[in-house]
Protein backbone atom coordinates (compact mmCIF):
# COMPACT_ATOMS: atom_id res chain seq x y z
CA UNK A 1 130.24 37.48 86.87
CA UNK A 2 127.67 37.40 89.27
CA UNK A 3 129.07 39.34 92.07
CA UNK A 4 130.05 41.87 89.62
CA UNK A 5 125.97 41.91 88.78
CA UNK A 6 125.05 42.18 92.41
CA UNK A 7 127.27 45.09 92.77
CA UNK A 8 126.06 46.62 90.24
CA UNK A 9 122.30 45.63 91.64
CA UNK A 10 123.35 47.25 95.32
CA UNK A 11 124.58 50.56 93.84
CA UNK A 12 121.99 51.03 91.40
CA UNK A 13 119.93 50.55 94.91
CA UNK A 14 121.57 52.57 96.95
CA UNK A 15 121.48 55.65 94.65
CA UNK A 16 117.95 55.10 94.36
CA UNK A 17 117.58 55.12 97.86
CA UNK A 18 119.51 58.71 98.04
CA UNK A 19 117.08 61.71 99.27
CA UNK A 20 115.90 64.03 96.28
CA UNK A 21 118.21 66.79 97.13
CA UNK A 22 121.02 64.46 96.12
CA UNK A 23 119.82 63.42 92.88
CA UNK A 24 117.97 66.61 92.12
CA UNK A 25 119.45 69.58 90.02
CA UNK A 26 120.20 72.74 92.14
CA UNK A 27 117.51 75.55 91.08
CA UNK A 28 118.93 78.80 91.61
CA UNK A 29 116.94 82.26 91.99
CA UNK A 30 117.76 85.67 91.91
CA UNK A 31 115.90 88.29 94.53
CA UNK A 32 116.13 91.81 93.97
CA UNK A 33 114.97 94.11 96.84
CA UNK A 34 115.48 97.81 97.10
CA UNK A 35 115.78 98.13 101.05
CA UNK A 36 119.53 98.74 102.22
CA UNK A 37 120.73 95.29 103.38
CA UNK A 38 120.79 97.14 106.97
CA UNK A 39 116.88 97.14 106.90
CA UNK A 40 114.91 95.33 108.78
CA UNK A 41 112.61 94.20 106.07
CA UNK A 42 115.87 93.44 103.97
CA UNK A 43 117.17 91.30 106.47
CA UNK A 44 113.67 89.19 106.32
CA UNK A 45 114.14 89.09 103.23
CA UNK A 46 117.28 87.22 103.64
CA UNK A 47 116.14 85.48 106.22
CA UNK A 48 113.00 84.24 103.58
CA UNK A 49 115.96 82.98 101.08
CA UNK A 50 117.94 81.31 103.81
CA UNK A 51 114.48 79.90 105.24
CA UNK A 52 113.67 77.85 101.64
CA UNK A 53 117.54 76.46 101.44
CA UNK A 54 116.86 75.02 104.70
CA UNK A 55 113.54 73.35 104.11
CA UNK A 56 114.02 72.19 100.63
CA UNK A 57 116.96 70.91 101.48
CA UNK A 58 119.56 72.66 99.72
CA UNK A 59 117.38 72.02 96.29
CA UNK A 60 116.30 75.74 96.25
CA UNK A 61 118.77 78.38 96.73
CA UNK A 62 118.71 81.87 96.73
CA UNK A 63 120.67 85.02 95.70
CA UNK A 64 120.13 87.63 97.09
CA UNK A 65 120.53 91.36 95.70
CA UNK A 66 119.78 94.57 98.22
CA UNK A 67 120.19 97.70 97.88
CA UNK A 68 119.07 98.03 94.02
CA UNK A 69 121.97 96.53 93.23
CA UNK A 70 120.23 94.32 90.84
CA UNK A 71 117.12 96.21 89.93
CA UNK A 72 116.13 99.74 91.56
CA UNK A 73 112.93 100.52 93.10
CA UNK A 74 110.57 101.30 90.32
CA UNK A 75 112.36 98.83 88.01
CA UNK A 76 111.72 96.06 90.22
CA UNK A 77 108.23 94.60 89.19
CA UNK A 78 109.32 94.87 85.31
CA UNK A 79 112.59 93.68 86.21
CA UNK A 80 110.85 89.99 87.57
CA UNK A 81 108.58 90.39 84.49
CA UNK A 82 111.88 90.57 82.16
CA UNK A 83 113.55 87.67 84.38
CA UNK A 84 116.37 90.19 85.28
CA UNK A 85 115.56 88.86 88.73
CA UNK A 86 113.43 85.57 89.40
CA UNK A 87 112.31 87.37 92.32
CA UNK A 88 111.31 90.62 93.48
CA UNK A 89 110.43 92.54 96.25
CA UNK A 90 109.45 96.67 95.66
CA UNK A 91 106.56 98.74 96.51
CA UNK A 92 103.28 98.90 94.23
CA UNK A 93 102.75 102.75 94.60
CA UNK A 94 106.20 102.78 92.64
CA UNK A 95 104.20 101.77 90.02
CA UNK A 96 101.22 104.16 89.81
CA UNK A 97 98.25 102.94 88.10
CA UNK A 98 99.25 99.66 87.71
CA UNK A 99 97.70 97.91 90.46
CA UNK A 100 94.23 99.26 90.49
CA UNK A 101 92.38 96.77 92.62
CA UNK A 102 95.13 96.68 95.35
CA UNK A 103 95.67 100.68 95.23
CA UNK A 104 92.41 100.18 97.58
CA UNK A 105 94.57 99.00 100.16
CA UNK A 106 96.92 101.73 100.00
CA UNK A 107 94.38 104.55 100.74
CA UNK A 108 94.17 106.44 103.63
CA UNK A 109 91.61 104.53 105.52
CA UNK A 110 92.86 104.69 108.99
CA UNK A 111 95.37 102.07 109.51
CA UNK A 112 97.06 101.82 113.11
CA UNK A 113 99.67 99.33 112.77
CA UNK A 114 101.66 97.18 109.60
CA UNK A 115 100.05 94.07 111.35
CA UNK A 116 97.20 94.77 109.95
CA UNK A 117 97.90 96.61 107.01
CA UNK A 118 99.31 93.48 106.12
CA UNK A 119 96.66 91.05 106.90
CA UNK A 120 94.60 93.64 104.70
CA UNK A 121 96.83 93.49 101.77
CA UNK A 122 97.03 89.83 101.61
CA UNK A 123 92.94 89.54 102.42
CA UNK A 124 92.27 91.45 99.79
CA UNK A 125 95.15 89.64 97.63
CA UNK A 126 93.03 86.30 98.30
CA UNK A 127 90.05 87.37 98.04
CA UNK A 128 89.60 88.97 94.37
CA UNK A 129 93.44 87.38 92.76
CA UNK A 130 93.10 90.73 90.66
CA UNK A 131 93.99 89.80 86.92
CA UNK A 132 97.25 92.84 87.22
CA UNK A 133 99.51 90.38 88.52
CA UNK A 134 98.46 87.52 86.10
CA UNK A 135 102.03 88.28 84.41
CA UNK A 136 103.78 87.33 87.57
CA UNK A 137 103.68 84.47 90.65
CA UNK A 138 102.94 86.49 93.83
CA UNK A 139 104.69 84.91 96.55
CA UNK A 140 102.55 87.74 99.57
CA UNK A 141 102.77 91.11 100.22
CA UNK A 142 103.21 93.51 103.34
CA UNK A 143 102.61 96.62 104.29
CA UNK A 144 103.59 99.29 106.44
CA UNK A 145 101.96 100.39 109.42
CA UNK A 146 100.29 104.26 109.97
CA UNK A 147 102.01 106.86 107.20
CA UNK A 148 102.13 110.50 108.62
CA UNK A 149 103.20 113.25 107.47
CA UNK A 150 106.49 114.49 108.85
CA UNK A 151 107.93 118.55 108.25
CA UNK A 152 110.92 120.12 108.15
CA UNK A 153 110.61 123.39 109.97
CA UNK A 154 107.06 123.72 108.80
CA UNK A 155 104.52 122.62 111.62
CA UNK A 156 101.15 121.79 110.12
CA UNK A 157 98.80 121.55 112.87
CA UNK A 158 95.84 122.63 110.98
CA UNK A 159 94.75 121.56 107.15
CA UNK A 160 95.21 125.14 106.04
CA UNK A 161 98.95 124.71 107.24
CA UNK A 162 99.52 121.78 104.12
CA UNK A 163 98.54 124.46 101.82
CA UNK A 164 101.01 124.72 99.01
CA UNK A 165 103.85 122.21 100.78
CA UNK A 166 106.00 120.21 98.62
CA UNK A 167 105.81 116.94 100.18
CA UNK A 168 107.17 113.50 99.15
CA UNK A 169 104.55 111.16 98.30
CA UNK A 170 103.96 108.27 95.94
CA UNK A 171 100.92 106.57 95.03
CA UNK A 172 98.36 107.20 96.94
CA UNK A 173 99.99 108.93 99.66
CA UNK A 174 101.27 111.61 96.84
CA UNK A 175 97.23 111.82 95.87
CA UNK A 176 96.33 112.62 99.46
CA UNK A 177 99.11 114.99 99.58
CA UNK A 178 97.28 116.93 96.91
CA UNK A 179 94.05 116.19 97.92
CA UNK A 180 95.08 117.75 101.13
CA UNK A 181 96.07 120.91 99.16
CA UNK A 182 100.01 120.02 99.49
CA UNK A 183 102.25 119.93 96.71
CA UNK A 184 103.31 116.20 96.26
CA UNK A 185 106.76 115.10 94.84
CA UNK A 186 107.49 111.88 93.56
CA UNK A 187 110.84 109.91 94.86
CA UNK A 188 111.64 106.46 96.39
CA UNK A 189 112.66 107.03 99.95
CA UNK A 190 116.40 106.22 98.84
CA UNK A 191 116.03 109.84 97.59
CA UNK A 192 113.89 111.42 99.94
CA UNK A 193 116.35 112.16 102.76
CA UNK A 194 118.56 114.10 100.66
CA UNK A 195 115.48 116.60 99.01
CA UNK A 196 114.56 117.19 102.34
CA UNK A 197 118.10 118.18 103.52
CA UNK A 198 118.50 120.56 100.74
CA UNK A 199 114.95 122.10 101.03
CA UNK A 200 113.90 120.49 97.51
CA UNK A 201 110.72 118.95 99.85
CA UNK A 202 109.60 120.88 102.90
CA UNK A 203 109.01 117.02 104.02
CA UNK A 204 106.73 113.60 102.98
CA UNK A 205 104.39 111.72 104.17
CA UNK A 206 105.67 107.85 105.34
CA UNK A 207 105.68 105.54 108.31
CA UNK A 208 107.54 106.06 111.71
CA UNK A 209 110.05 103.44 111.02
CA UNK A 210 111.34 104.96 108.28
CA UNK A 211 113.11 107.56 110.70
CA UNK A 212 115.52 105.56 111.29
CA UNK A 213 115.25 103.01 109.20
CA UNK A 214 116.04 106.17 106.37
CA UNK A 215 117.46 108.36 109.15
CA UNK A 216 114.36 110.24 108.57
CA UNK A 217 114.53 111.54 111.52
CA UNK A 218 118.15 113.52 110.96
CA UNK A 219 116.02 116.15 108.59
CA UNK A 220 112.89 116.47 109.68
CA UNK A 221 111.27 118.19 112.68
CA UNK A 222 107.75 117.55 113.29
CA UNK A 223 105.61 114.56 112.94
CA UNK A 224 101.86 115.99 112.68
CA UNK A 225 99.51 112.90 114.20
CA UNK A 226 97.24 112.57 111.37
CA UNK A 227 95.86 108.95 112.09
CA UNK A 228 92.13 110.14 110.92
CA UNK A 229 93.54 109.82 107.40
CA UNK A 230 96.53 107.51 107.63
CA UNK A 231 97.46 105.63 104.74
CA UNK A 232 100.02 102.30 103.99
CA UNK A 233 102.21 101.47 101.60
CA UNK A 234 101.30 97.56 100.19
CA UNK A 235 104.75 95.69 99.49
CA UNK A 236 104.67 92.81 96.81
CA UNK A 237 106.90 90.06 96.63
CA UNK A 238 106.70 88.36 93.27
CA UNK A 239 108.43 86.04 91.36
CA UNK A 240 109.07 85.30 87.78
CA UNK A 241 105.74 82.97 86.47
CA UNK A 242 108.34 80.66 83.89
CA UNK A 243 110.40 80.16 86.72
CA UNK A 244 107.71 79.47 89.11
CA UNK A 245 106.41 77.07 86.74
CA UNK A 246 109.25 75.31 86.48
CA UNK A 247 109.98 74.57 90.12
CA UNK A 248 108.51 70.88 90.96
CA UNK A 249 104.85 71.01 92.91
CA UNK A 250 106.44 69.77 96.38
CA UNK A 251 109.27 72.88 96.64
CA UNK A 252 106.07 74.68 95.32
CA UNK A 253 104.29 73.91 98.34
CA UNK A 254 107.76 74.23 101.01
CA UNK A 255 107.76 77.93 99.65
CA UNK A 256 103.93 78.76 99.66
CA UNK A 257 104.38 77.90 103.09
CA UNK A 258 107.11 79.86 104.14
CA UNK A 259 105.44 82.79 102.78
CA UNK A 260 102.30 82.42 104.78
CA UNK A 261 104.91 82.72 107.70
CA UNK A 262 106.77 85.33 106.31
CA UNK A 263 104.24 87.48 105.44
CA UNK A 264 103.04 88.04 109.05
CA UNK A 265 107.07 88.31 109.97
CA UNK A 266 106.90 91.41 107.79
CA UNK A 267 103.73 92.94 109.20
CA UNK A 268 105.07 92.04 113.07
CA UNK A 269 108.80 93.95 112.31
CA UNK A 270 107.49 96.86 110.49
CA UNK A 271 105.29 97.37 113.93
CA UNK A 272 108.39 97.14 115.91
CA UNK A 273 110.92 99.43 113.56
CA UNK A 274 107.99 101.61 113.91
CA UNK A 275 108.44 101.90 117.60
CA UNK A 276 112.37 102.52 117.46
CA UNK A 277 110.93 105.19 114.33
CA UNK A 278 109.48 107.10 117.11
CA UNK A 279 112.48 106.29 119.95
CA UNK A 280 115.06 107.69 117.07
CA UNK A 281 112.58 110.45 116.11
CA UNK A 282 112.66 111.64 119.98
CA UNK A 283 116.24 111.34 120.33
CA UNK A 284 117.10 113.85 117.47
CA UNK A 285 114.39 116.28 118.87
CA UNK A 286 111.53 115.10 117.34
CA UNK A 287 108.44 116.50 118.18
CA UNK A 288 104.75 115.22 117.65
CA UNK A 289 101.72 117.73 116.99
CA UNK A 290 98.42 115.99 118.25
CA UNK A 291 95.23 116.17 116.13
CA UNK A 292 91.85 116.88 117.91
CA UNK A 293 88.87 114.99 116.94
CA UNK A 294 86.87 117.56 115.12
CA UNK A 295 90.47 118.91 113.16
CA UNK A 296 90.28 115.07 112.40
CA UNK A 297 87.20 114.45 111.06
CA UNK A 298 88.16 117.78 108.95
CA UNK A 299 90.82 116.07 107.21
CA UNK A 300 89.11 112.90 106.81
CA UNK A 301 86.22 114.49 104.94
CA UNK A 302 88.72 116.40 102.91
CA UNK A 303 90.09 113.31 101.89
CA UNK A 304 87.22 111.45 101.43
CA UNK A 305 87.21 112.09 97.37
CA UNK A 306 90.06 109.98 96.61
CA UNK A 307 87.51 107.32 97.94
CA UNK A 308 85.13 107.81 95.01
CA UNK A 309 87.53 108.43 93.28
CA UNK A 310 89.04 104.96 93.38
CA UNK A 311 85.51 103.14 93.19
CA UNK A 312 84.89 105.35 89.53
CA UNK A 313 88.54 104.62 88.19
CA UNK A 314 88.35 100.62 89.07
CA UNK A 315 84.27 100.38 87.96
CA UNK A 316 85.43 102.01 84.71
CA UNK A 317 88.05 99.10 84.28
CA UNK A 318 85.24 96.80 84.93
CA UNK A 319 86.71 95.54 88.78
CA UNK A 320 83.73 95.72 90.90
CA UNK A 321 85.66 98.79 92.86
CA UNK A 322 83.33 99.64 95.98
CA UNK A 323 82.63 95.85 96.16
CA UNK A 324 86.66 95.90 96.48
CA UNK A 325 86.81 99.19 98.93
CA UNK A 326 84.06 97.64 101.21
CA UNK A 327 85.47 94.69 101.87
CA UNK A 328 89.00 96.34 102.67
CA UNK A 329 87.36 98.87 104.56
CA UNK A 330 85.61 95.92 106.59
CA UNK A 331 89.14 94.07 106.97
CA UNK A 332 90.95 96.95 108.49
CA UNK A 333 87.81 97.73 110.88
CA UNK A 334 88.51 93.89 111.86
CA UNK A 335 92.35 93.91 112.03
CA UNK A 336 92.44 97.30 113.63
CA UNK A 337 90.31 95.84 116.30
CA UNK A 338 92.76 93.40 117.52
């Protein structure tokens, strides 16, 4: 009888002595992303849900759906929301008017690389945790580095050249579009190569990477250097807040940790696809039109309303909005400096 007790004793031990991940139920999440799976962001992504199997040890695992398989662009947010997906990762300016504190980010203020568009995004992120995402557990964001506009046998060297051009644009880059005097179109990129193919657009304003990274670069012409005014695109990745909440504290703080890390993965790779943008860009005969300094500082002031803009539409929501475009304004100078 008694060595039956001690062997009892020694097992009941030696389970106890078993690492979490073997005692510990398997949580399993869901991540929709729009990207093809061939994109480089996609592929961090991927890389983000193999990164938290590793470190928690199994106990977190991920499924991942790109593509829109699981939730399309514009879907996405209300799709994590919903608990379609747990996770989600999709662009804010696909949801226009939703996000008004973090639109600021998304304006064209000058930005020269997705480095620091997204140190920006998730400065700004930390430093005001707008109540618009209260429905949700953002994991960080990233954004892309300098959107241009890009033509399809239509140069536009001049502002008087945008006038009346149906461009693809969303969010804010569709509201500089117009403010510009173009014609903007809303579409996700996943539709934007075809329009432009068929003549539907004459063209769009987006990042260098996205010539390849869309083929871009197979239907358009021109890229017209417009840095004075160039704009990002802020990415979110979110997950669902029940299912956040129910993830212990400890896997909590393995994945708030791998987002720090991921977030600047994001910003460093959309610099890079931006360069093989431009390579690809060349290679299908590509060509850039330069802006001077004074056809510059036209466009800049002709964009400068979407500024005040912003600051009346976010004061009238009661969100402090030029304390919010001031200190973006002052982050960029900062991040653009390095």
């Amino acid at each position: 009888m008694k060595k039956i007790l001690f062997s009892i004793i020694a097992l009941v031990i030696g389970f106890s002595a078993l690492p979490l991940s073997a005692n510990a139920e398997t949580i399993t999440l869901t991540y929709s992303n729009f990207f093809p799976p061939t994109h480089v962001q996609s592929k961090l992504a991927q890389a983000w849900c193999d990164e938290v199997e590793k470190r928690t040890d199994g106990q977190v695992r991920v499924s991942y759906f790109p593509g829109g398989t699981l939730t399309k662009a514009k879907q996405c947010y209300d799709g994590v929301v919903e608990g379609i997906s747990d996770i989600g990762l999709s662009a804010l300016a696909y949801s226009r008017g939703r996000f008004p504190a973090m639109a600021a980010v998304d304006l064209p203020l000058g930005y020269k690389s997705g480095a620091a568009a997204t140190k920006v995004a998730n400065e700004v992120f930390e430093k005001f945790t707008p109540k618009e995402f209260d429905d949700v557990a953002p994991m960080y964001f990233h954004a892309h580095g300098p959107g241009l506009l890009f033509t399809a046998k239509n140069q536009v060297k001049t502002l008087e050249d945008i006038n009346g051009l149906k461009l693809r644009g969303t969010g804010n880059s569709g509201k500089l579009i117009k403010t510009l005097g173009g014609a903007p179109v809303a579409m996700s990129m996943p539709d934007s190569y075809q329009a432009i193919r068929k003549g539907v657009v004459s063209g769009g304003m987006y990042p260098m990477e996205s010539n390849k990274g869309w083929k871009m670069a197979e239907v358009v012409d021109y890229c017209t250097l417009d840095f004075p005014v160039a704009y990002t695109t802020t990415f979110f990745v979110v997950m669902n807040k029940s299912k956040w909440n129910s993830i212990p504290t400890d896997l909590q703080q393995i994945i708030t940790e791998i987002n720090k890390e991921w977030a600047v993965k994001h910003g460093q790779a959309w610099d890079e696809s931006d360069a093989a943008g431009k390579e690809f860009f060349v290679s299908k005969g590509g060509k850039f039109i330069t802006m001077s300094e004074s056809e510059g500082n036209i466009w800049k002031e002709k964009a400068s309303p979407m500024m005040t803009e912003y600051i009346k539409k976010t004061d009238s929501k009661g969100l402090k909005g030029k304390e919010i475009l001031d200190f973006t304004v002052s982050s960029l100078a900062k991040c653009n400096s390095k």
